[in-house]
N, C-alpha and C. Protein backbone atom coordinates (compact mmCIF):
# COMPACT_ATOMS: atom_id res chain seq x y z
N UNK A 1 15.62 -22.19 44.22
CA UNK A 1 15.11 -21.05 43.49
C UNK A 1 16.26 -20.35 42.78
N UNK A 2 16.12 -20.00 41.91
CA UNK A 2 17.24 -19.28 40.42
C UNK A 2 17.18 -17.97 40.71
N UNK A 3 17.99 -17.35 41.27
CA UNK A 3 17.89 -15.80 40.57
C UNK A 3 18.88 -15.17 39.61
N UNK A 4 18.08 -14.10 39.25
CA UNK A 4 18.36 -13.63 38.08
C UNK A 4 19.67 -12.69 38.56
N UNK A 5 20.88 -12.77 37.52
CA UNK A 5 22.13 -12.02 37.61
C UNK A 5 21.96 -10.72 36.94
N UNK A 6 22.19 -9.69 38.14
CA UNK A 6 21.56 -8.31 37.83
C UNK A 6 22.78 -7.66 36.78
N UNK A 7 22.42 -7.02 35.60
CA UNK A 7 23.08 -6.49 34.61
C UNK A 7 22.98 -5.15 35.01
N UNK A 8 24.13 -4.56 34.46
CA UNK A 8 24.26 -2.67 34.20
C UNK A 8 23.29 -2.01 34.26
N UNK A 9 22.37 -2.64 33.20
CA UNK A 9 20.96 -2.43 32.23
C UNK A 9 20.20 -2.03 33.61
N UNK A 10 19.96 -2.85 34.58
CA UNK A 10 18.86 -3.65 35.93
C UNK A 10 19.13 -1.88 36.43
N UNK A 11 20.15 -1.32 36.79
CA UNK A 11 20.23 -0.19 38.15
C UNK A 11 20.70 1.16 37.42
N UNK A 12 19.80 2.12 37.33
CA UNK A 12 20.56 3.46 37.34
C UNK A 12 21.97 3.43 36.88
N UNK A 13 22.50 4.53 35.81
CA UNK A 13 23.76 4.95 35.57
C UNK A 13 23.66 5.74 37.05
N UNK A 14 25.33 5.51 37.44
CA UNK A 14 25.84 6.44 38.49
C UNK A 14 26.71 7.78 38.03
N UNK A 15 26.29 7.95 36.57
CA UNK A 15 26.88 9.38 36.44
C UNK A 15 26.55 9.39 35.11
N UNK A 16 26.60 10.65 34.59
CA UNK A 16 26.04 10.95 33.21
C UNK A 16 27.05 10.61 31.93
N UNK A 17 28.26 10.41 32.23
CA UNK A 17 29.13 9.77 31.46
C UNK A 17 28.58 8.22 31.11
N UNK A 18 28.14 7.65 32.13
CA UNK A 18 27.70 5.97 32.56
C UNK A 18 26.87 6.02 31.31
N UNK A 19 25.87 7.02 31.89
CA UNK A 19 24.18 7.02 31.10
C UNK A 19 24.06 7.00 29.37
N UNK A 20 25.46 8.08 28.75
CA UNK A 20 25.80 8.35 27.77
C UNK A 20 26.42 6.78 27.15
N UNK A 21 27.18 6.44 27.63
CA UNK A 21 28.24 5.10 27.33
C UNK A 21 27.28 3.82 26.86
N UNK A 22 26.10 4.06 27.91
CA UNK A 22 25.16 2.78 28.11
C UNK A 22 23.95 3.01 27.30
N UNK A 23 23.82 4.01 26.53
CA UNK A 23 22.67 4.50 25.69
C UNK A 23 23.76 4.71 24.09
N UNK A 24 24.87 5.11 24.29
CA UNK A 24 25.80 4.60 22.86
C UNK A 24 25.59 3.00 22.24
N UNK A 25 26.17 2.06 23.52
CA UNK A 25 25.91 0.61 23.27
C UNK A 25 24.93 0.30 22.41
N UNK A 26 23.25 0.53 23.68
CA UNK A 26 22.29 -0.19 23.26
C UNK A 26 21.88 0.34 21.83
N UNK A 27 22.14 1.89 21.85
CA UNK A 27 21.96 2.39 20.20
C UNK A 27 22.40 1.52 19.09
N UNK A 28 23.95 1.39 19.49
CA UNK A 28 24.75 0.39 18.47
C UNK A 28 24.24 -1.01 18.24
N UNK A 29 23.69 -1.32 19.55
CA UNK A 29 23.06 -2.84 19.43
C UNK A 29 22.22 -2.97 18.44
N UNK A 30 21.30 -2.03 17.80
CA UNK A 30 20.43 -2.09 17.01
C UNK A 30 20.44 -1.26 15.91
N UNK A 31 22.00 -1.19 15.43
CA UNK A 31 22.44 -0.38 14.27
C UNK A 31 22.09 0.99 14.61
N UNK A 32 22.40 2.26 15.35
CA UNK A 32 22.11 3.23 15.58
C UNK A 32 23.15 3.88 15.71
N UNK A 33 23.58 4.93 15.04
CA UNK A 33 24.54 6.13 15.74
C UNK A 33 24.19 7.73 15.82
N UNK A 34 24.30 7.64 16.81
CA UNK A 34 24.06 9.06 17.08
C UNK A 34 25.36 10.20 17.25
N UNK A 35 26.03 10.18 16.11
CA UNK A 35 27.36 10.76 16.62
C UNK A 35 27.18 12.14 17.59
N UNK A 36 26.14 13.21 17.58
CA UNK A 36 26.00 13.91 18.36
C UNK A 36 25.91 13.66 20.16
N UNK A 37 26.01 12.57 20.51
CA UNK A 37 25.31 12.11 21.51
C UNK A 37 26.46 12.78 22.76
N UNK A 38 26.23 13.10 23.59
CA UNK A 38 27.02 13.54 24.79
C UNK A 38 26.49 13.77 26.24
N UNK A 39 27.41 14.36 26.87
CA UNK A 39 26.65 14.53 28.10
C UNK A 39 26.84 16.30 27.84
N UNK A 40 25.06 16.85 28.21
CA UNK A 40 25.25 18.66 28.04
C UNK A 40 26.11 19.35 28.61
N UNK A 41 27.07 19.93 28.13
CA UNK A 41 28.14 20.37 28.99
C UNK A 41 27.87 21.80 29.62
N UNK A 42 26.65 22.59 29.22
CA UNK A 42 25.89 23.29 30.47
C UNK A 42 25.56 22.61 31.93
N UNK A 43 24.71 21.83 31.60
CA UNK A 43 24.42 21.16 33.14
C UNK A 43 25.65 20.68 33.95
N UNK A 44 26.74 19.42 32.90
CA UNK A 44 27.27 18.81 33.59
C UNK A 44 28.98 19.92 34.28
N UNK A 45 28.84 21.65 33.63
CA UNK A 45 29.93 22.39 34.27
C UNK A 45 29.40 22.70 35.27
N UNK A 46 27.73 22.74 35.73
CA UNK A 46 27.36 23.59 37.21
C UNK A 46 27.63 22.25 38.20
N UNK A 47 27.65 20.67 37.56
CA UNK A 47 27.74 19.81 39.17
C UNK A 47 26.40 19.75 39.38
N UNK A 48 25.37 19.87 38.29
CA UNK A 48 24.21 19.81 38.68
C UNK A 48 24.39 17.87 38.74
N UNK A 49 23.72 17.13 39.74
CA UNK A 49 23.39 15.76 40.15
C UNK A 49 23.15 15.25 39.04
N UNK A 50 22.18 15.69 38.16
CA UNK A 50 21.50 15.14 36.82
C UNK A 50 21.85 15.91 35.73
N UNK A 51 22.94 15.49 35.13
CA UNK A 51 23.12 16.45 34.17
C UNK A 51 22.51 16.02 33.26
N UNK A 52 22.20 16.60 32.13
CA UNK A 52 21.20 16.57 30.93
C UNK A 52 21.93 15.42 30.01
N UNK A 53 21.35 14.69 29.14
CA UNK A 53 22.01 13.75 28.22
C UNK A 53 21.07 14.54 26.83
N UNK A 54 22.66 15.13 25.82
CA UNK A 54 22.12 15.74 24.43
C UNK A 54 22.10 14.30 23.34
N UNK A 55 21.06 14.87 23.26
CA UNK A 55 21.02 13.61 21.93
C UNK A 55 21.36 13.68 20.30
N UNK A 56 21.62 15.27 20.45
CA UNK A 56 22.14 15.52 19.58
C UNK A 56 21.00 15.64 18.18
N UNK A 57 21.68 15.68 16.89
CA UNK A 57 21.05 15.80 15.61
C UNK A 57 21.26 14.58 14.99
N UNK A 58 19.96 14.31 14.19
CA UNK A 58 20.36 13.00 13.25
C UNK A 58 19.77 12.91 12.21
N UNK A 59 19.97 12.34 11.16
CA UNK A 59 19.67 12.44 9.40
C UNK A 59 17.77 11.67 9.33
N UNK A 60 17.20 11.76 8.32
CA UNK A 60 16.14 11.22 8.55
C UNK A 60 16.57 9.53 8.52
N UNK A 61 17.31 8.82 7.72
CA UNK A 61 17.50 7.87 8.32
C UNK A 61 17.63 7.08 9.47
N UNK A 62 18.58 7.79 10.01
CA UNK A 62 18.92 7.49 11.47
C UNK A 62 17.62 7.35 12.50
N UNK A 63 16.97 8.40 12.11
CA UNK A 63 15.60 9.01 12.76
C UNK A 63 14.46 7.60 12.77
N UNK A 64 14.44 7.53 11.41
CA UNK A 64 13.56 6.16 11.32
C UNK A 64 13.83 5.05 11.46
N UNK A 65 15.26 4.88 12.09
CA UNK A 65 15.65 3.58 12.50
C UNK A 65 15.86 3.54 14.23
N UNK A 66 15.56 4.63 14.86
CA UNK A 66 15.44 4.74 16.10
C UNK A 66 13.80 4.57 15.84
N UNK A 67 13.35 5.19 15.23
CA UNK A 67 11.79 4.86 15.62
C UNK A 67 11.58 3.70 15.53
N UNK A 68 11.77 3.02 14.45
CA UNK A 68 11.61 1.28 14.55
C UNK A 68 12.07 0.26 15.57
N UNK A 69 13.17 1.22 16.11
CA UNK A 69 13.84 -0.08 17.04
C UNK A 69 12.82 0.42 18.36
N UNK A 70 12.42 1.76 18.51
CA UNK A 70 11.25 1.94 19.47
C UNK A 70 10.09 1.21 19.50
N UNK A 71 9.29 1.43 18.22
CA UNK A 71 8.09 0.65 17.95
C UNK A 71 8.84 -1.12 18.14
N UNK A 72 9.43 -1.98 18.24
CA UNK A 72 9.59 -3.01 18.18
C UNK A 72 10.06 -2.93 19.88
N UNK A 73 11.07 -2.59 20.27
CA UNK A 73 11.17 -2.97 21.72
C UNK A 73 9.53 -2.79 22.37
N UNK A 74 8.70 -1.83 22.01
CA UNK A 74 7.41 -1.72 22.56
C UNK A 74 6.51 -3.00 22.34
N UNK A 75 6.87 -3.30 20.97
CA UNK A 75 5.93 -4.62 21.23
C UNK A 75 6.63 -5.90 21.27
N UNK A 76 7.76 -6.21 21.93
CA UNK A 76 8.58 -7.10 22.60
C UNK A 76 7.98 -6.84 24.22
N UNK A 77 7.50 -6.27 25.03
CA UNK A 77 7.69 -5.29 26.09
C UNK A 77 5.84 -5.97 26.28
């Protein structure tokens, strides 16, 4: 029996830096930048567990090329 070799992707970021880094990538994977993108630096100065991920602002371009790569991973899925 084959099993499958668990990727990054497979388990939870272990910190909101992780979450940010690993949502930059897959953005980029599909031509996306979000230069606003960060981790909220409200949440992440209290030590709150879950700090917030800002996504920041983006041009209508940008906008409609995140929506497309949405609508298409959905119907890959």
């Amino acid at each position: 029996m084959e099993t499958a070799k668990a990727t990054d992707g497979d388990r939870p970021a272990r910190s909101a830096d992780e979450a940010v880094e690993r949502l930059r990538a897959a953005l980029r994977d599909v031509g996306i930048v979000l230069p606003s993108l960060r981790v909220d630096p409200v949440t992440a100065a209290q030590g709150h567990p879950y700090a917030l991920i800002d996504l920041g602002r983006c041009n209508l371009g940008v906008a409609s090329r995140l929506a497309a790569a949405l609508r298409a991973g959905r119907e890959e899925a």
